[in-house]
Protein backbone atom coordinates (compact mmCIF):
# COMPACT_ATOMS: atom_id res chain seq x y z
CA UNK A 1 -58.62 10.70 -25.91
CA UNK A 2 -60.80 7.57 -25.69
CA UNK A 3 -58.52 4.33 -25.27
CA UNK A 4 -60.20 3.06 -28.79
CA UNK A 5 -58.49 5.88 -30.87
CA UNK A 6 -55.68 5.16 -32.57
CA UNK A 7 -53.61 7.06 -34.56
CA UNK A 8 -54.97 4.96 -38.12
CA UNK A 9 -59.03 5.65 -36.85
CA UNK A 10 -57.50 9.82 -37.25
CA UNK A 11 -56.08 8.73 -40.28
CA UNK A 12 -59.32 7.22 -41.60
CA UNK A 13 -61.89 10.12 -40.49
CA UNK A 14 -59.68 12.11 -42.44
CA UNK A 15 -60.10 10.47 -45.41
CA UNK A 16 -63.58 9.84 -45.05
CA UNK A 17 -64.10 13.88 -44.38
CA UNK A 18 -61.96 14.95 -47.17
CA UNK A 19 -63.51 12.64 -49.79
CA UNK A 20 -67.01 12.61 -48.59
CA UNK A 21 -67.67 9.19 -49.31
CA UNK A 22 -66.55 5.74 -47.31
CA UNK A 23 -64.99 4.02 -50.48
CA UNK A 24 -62.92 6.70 -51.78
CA UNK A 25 -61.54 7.15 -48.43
CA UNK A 26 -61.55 3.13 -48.20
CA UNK A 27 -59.26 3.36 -51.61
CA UNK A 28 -56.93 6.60 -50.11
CA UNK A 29 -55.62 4.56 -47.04
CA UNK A 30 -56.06 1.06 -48.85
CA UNK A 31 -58.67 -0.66 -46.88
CA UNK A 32 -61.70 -2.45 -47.50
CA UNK A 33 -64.91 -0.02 -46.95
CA UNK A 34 -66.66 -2.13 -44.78
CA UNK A 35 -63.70 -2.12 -42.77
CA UNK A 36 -63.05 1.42 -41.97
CA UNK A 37 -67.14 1.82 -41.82
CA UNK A 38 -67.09 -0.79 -38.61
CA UNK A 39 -63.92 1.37 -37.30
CA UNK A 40 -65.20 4.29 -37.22
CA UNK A 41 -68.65 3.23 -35.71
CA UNK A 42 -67.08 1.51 -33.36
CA UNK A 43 -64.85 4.88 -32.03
CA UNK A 44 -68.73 6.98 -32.62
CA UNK A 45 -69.92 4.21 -29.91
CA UNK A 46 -67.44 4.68 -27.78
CA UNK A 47 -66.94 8.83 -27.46
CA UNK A 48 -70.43 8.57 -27.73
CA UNK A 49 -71.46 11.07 -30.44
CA UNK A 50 -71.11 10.58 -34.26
CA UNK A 51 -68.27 12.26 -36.57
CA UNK A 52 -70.63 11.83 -39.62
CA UNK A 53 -73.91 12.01 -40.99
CA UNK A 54 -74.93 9.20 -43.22
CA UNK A 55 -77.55 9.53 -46.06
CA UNK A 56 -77.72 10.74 -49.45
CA UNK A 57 -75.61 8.45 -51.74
CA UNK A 58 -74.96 5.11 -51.63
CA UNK A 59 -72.45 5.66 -49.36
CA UNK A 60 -71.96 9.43 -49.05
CA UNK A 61 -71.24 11.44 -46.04
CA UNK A 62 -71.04 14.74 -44.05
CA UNK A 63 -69.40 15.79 -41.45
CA UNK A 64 -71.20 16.68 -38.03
CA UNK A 65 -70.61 19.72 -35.93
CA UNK A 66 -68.31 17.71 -33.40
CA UNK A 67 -66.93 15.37 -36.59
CA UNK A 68 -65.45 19.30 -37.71
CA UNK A 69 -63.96 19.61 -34.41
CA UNK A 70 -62.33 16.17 -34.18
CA UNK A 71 -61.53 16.70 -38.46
CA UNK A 72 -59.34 19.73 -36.91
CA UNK A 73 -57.78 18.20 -33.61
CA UNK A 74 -56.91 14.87 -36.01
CA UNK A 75 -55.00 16.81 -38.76
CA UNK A 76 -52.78 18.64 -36.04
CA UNK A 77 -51.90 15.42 -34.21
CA UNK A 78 -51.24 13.41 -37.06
CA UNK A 79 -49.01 16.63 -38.94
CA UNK A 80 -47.10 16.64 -34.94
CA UNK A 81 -46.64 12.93 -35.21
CA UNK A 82 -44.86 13.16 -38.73
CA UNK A 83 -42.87 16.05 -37.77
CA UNK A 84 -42.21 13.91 -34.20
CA UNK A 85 -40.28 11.33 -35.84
CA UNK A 86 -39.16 13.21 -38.17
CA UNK A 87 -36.96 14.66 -36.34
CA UNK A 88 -36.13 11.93 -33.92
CA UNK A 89 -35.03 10.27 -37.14
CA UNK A 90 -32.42 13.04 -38.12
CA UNK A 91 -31.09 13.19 -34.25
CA UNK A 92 -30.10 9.44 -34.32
CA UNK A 93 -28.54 10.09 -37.77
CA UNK A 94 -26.96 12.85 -36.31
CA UNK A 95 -28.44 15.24 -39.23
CA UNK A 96 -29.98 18.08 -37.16
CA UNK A 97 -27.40 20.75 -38.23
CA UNK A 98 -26.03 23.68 -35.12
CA UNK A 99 -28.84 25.85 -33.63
CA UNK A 100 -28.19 29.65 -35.13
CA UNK A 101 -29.35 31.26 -32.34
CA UNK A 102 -28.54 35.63 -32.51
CA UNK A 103 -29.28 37.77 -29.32
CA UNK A 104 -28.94 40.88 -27.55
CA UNK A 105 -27.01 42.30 -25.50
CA UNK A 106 -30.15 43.51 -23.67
CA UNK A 107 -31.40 39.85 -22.93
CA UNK A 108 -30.30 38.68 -19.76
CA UNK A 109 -28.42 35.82 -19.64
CA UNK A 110 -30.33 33.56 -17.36
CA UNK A 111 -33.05 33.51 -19.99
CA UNK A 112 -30.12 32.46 -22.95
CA UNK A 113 -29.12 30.05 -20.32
CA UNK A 114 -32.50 28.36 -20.10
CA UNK A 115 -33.18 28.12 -23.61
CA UNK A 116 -30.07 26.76 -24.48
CA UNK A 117 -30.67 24.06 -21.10
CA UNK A 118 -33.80 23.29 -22.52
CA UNK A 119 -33.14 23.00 -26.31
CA UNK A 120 -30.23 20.54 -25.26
CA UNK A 121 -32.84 18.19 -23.56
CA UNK A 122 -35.15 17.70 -26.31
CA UNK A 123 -32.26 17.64 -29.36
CA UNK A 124 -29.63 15.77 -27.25
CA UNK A 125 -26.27 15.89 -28.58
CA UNK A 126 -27.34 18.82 -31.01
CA UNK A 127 -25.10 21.84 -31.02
CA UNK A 128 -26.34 25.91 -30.14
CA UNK A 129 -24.24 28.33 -32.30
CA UNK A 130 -24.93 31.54 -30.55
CA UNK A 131 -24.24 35.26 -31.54
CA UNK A 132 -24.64 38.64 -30.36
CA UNK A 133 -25.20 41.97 -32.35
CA UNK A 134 -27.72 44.72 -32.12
CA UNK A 135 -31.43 44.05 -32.62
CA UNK A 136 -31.34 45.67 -36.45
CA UNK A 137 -28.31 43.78 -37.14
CA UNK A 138 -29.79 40.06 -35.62
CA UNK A 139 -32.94 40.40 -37.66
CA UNK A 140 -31.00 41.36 -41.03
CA UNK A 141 -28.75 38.03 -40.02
CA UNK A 142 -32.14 36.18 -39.87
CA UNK A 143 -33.64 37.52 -43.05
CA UNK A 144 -30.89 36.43 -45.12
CA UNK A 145 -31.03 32.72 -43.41
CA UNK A 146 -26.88 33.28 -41.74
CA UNK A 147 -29.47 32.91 -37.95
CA UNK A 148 -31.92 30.22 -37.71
CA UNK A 149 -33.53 32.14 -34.77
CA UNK A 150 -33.09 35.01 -32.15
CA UNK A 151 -33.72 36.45 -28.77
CA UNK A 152 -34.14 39.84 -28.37
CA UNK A 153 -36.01 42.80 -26.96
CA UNK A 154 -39.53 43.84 -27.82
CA UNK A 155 -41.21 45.17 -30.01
CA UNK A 156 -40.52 43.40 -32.98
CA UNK A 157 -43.09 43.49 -35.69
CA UNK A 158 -45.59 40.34 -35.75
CA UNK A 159 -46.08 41.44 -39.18
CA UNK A 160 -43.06 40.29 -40.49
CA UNK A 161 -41.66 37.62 -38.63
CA UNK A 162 -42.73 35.09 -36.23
CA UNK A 163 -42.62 36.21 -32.64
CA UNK A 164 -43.16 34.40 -28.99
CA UNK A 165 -42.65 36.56 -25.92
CA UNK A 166 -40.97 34.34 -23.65
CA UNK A 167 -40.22 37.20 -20.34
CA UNK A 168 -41.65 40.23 -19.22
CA UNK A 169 -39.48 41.93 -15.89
CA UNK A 170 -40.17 45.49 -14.88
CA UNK A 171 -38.33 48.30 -15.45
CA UNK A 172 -36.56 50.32 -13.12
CA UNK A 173 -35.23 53.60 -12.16
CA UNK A 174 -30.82 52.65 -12.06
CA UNK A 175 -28.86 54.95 -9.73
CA UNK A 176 -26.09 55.79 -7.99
CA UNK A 177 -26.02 54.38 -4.53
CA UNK A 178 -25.31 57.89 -2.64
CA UNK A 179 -28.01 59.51 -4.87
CA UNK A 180 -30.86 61.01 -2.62
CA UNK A 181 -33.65 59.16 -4.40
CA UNK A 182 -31.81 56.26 -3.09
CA UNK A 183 -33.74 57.24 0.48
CA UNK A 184 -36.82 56.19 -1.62
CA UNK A 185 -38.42 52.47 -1.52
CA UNK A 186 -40.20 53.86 -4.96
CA UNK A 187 -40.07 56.94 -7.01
CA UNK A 188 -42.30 59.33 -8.90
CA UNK A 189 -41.81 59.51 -12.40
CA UNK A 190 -42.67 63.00 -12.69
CA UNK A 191 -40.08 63.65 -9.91
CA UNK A 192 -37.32 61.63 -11.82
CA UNK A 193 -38.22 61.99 -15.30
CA UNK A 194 -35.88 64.70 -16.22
CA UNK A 195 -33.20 62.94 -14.85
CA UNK A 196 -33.61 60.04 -16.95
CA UNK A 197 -30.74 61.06 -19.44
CA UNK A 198 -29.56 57.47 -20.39
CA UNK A 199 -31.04 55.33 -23.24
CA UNK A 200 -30.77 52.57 -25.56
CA UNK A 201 -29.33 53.33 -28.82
CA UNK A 202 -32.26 54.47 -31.29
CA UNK A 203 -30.43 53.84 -34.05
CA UNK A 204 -29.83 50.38 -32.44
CA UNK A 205 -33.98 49.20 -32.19
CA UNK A 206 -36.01 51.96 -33.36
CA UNK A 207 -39.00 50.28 -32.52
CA UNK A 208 -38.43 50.13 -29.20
CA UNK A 209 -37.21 53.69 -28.96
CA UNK A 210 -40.64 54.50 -30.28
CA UNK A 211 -42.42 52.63 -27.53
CA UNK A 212 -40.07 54.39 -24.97
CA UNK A 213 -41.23 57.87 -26.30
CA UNK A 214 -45.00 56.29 -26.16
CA UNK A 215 -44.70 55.55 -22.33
CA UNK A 216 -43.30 58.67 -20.93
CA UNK A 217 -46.06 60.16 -23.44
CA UNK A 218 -48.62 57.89 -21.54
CA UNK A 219 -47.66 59.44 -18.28
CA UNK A 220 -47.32 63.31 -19.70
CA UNK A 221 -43.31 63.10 -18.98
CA UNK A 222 -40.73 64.71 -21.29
CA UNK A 223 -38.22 62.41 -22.73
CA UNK A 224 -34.43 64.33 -21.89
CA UNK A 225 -32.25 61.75 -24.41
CA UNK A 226 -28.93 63.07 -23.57
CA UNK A 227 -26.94 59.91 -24.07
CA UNK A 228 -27.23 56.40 -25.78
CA UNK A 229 -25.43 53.02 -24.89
CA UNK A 230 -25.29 49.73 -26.84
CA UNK A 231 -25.24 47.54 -23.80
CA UNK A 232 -26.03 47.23 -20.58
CA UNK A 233 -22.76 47.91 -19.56
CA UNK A 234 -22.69 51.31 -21.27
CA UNK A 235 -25.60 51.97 -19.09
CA UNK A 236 -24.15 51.61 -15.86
CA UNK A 237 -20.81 53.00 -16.55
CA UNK A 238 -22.48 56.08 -17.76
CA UNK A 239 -24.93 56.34 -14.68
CA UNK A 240 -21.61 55.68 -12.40
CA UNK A 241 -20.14 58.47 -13.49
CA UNK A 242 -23.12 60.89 -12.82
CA UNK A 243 -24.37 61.24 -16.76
CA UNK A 244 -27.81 60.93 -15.68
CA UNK A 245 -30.42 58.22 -14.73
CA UNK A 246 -31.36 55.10 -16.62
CA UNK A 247 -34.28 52.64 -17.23
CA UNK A 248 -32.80 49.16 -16.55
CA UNK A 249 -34.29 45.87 -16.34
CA UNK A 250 -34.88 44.81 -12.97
CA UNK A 251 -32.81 41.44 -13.37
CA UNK A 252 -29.98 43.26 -14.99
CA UNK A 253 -26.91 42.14 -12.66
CA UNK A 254 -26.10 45.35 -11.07
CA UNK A 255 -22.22 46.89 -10.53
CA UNK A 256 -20.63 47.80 -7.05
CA UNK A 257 -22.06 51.48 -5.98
CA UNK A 258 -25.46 51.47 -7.83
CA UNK A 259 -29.16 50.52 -6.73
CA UNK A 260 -32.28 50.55 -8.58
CA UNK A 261 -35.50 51.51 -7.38
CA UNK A 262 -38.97 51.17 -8.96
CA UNK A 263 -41.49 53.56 -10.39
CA UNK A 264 -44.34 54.39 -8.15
CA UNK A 265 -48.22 53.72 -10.11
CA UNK A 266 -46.34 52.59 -13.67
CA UNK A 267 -46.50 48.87 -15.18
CA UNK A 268 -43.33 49.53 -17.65
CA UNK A 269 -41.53 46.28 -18.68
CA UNK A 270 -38.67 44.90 -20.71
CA UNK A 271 -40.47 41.90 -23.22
CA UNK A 272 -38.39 39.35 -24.30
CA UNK A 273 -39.28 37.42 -27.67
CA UNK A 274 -38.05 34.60 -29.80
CA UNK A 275 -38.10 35.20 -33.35
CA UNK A 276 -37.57 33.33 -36.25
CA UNK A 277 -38.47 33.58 -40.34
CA UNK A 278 -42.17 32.41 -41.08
CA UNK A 279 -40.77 30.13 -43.74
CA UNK A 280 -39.03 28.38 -40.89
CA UNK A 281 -35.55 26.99 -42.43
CA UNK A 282 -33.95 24.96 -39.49
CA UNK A 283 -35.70 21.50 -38.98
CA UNK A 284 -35.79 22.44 -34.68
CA UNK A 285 -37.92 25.43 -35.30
CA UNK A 286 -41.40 24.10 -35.77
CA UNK A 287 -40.82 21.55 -32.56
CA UNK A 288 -39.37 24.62 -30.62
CA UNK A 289 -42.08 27.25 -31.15
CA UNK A 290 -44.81 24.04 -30.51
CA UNK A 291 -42.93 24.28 -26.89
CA UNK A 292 -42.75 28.02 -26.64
CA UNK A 293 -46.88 28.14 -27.16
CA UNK A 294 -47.06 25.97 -24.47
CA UNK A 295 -45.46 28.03 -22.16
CA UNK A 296 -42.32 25.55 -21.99
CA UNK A 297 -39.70 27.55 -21.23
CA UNK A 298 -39.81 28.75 -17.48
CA UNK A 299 -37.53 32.49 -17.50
CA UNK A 300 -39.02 32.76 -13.96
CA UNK A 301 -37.17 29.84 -12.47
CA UNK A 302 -34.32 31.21 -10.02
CA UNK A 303 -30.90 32.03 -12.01
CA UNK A 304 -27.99 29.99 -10.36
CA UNK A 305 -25.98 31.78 -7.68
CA UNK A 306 -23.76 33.10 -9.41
CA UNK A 307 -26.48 35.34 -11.68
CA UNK A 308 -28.38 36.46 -8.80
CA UNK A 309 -27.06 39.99 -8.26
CA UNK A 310 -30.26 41.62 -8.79
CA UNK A 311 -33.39 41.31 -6.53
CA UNK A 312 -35.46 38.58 -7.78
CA UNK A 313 -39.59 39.59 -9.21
CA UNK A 314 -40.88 38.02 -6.66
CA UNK A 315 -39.23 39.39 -3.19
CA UNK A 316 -39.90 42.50 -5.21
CA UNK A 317 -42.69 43.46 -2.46
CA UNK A 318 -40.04 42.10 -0.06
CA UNK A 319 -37.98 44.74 -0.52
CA UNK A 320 -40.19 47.84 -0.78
CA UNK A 321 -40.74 47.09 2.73
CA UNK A 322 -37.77 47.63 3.93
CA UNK A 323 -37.87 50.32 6.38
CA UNK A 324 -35.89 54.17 5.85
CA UNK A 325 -33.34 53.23 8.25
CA UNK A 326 -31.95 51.07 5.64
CA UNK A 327 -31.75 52.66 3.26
CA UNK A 328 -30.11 55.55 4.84
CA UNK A 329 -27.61 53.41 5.78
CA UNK A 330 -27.03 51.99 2.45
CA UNK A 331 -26.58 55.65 1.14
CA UNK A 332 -24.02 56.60 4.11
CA UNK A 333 -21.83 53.40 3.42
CA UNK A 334 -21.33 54.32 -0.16
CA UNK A 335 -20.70 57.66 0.20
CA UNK A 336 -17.91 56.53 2.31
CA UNK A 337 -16.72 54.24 -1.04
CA UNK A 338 -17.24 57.06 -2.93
CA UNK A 339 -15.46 59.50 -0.70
């Protein structure tokens, strides 16, 4: 922005667009019109290209091609600006009510973490209420106003509700450590596809249970749902004790004696998405999905210590090259746990 804009030169193009004519808008924000006419050439002057188009009546105008542009730009930063202090006014009254924030047990906890780190720096002071369900249950919660906003897994329908992806990790193959795909830096999903037994809950997110039946569609593998989990928990207890193979996030913190292992010439992912009502409700939400657009919250930033039991994205490559050797020993050690 030129140093000669201010915030009342957007405020008087606006007028002056919107009514057409320099003494109506002169009236609207209570000026003289000669006065706002000299502002507004003088701003023209300086970015050097003219909003308007003078001629017609006495004093009539119309806009030019970049006055439409700058019309557009000037009503967004002058809407921000209200809702700006706005809010800053209701944090120092201490009026911005608890954060309603539902999730899933399927969103990994670094990425609650974060939001929660980086909602407390911008609404200092301001409480997060959080709670966990099932993704059916969560969006119910939101649509009758008892959840402000939510995390949870994608798909959820754009249609309906207002949704940011905010992560994408891969998906991987979870098994047991002595299993003999284990041997394997990366496995063929037409070699492990009907071992793939273990799944979300349908019933839990039917959307995404459709999307799951789409992918192993995509790469002409049969889907073998033999048994369903509400958490990520359920998953790995069930693949412990030899029910079958599951699809995991790569991030998921893994238990003692199992090992994941990616899928060779696939791109599958688990999507993460913040979702809120398109009526809005909570006097955060229009501030925090402003941020979200702008890519301000970071899920690739390293997890503390203490949440890093999964291999990190990127040593991802790192680790496929480890050599066999490795792995076979990896295998032979838990077989003697297992033993």
């Amino acid at each position: 922005m030129s140093d000669s804009v201010e915030f009342r030169h957007l405020e008087y193009l606006i007028a002056i667009y919107e009514e057409g004519n320099f003494t109506k808008a002169a009236e609207r924000v209570r000026r003289s019109q000669p006065a706002i006419s000299h502002q507004i050439g003088v701003v023209e002057k300086d970015v050097e290209f003219p909003f308007f188009v003078r001629g017609g009546s006495r004093d009539g105008v119309y806009p030019t091609a970049g006055g439409e542009f700058v019309y557009s730009w000037a009503c967004d930063v002058l809407g921000q600006r209200r809702e700006i202090f706005r809010i800053g006014r209701a944090i120092d009254k201490g009026e911005i009510p608890p954060l309603r924030v539902g999730f899933s047990a399927f969103v990994n906890s670094h990425l609650l973490h974060l939001f929660r780190t980086s909602y407390e720096e911008h609404f200092s002071g301001c409480e997060v209420q959080l709670s966990g369900s099932d993704p059916i249950h969560t969006l119910q919660q939101l649509d009758c106003g008892t959840l402000d906003c939510a995390i949870l897994p994608m798909p959820i329908n754009r249609d309906l509700w207002n949704v940011f992806q905010i992560a994408e990790s891969p998906l991987v193959i979870c098994m047991r450590a002595d299993d003999p795909l284990a041997l394997q830096t990366q496995v063929d999903i037409h070699d492990v596809g009907p071992r793939i037994k273990i799944f979300h809950n349908p019933e839990l997110h039917p959307s995404a249970h459709s999307r799951l039946i789409e992918m192993f569609a995509e790469v002409h593998s049969p889907l073998h749902l033999a048994s369903s989990a509400a958490t990520p928990a359920d998953i790995q207890w069930m693949v412990r004790e030899g029910y079958g193979l599951a699809l995991i996030d790569q991030l998921c913190p893994l238990e003692s004696g199992l090992v994941t292992r990616p899928i060779a010439g696939v791109h599958w992912t688990a999507d993460t998405a913040f979702v809120c009502r398109r009526d809005g409700g909570h006097i955060a939400l229009p501030f925090i999905e402003q941020f979200l657009k702008k890519g301000g919250l970071h899920p690739n930033k390293k997890p503390p210590q203490s949440e890093r039991n999964a291999t990190p994205k990127h040593k991802l490559k790192v680790r496929h090259k480890q050599n066999l050797g490795n792995h076979k020993k990896e295998v032979l050690d838990s077989r003697k746990r297992f033993a």
